[in-house]
Protein backbone atom coordinates (compact mmCIF):
# COMPACT_ATOMS: atom_id res chain seq x y z
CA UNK A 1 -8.04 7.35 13.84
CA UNK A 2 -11.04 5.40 14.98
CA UNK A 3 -8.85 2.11 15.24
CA UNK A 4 -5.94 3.82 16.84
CA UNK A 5 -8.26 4.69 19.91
CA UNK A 6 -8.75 0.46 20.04
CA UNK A 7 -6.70 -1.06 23.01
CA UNK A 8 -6.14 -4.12 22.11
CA UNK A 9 -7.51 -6.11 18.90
CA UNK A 10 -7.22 -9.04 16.48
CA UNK A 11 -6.88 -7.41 12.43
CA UNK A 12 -4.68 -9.60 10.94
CA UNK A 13 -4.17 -7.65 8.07
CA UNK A 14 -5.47 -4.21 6.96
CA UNK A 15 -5.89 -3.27 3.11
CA UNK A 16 -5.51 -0.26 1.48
CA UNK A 17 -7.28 0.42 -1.73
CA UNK A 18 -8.74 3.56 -3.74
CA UNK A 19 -6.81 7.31 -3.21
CA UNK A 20 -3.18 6.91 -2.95
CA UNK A 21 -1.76 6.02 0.06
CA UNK A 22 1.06 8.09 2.13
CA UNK A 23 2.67 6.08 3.95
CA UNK A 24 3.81 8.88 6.68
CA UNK A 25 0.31 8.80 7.76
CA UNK A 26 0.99 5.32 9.34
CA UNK A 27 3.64 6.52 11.80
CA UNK A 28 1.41 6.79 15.13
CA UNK A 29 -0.16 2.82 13.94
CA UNK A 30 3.16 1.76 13.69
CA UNK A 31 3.96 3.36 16.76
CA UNK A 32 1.36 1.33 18.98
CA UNK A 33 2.74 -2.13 20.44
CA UNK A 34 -0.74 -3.71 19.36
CA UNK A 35 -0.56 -3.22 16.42
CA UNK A 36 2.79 -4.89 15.53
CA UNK A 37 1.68 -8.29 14.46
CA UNK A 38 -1.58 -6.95 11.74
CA UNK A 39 0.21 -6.38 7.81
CA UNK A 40 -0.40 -3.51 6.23
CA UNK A 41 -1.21 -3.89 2.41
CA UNK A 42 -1.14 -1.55 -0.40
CA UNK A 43 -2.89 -2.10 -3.64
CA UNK A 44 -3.47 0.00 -6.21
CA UNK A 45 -5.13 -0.42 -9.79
CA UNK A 46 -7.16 1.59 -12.00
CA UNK A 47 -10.13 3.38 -10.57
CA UNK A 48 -12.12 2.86 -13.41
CA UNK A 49 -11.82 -1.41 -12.67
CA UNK A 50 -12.19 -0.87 -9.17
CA UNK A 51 -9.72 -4.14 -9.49
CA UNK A 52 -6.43 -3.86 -7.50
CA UNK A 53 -3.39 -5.40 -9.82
CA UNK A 54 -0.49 -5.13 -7.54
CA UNK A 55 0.10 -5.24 -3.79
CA UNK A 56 2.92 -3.44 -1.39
CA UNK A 57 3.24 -4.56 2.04
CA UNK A 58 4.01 -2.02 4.15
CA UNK A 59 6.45 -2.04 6.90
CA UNK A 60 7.17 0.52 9.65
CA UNK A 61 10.19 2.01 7.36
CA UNK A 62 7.88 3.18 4.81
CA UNK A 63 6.11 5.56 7.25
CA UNK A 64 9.38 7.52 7.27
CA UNK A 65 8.90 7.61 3.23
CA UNK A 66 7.44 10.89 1.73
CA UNK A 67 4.78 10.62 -0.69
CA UNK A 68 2.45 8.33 -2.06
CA UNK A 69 3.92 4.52 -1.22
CA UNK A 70 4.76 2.34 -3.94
CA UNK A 71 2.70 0.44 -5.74
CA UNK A 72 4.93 -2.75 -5.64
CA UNK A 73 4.29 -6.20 -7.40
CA UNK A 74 1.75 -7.93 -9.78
CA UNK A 75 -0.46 -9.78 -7.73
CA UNK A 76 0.75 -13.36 -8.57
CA UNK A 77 -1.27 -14.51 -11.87
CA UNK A 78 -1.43 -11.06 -13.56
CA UNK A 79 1.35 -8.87 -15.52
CA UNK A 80 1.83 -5.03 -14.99
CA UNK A 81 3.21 -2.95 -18.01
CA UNK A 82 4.54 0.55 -17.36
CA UNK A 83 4.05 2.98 -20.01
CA UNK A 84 5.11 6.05 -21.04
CA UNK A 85 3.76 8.90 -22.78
CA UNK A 86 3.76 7.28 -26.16
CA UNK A 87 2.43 3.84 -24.89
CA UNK A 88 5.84 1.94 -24.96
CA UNK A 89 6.83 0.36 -22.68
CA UNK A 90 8.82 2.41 -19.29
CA UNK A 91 12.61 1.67 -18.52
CA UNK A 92 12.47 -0.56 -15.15
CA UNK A 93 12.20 1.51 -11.90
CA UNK A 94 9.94 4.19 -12.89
């Protein structure tokens, strides 16, 4: 909110990290003219690392999404396993 009330400024990219992120609460940044050339960045990993694993960026679409936004792609030299209940491994796209 604080940033939203800034005219004009120079973020080149803003990071998201911790809770999970809902992307519908980007639609009044997205919104804002000055704001169109600063990337948005998900990242999510396990709160007990405090490490972030994988990395979404966000575009103005994803405000429209409902729910928490996805957590998207290993960041380039790790590997992200999905898995279920039983610790094997998740079908691709859950």
């Amino acid at each position: 909110a604080q940033a939203e009330a800034v005219e004009t400024h120079h973020l080149r990219t803003v990071i998201f990290g911790g809770e999970a992120l809902e992307p519908a609460a980007l639609k009044s940044w997205y919104r804002r003219e000055a704001n169109q050339a600063t990337s948005l960045i998900n990242m999510y990993g396990i709160t007990e690392t405090t490490v972030h694993v994988t990395y979404y960026a966000l575009q103005a679409a994803d405000a429209d999404r409902h729910g928490a936004s996805p957590i998207g792609q290993p960041i380039p030299d790790l590997k992200v396993y999905i898995l279920d209940a039983y610790g094997e491994p998740a079908p691709i796209g859950v």
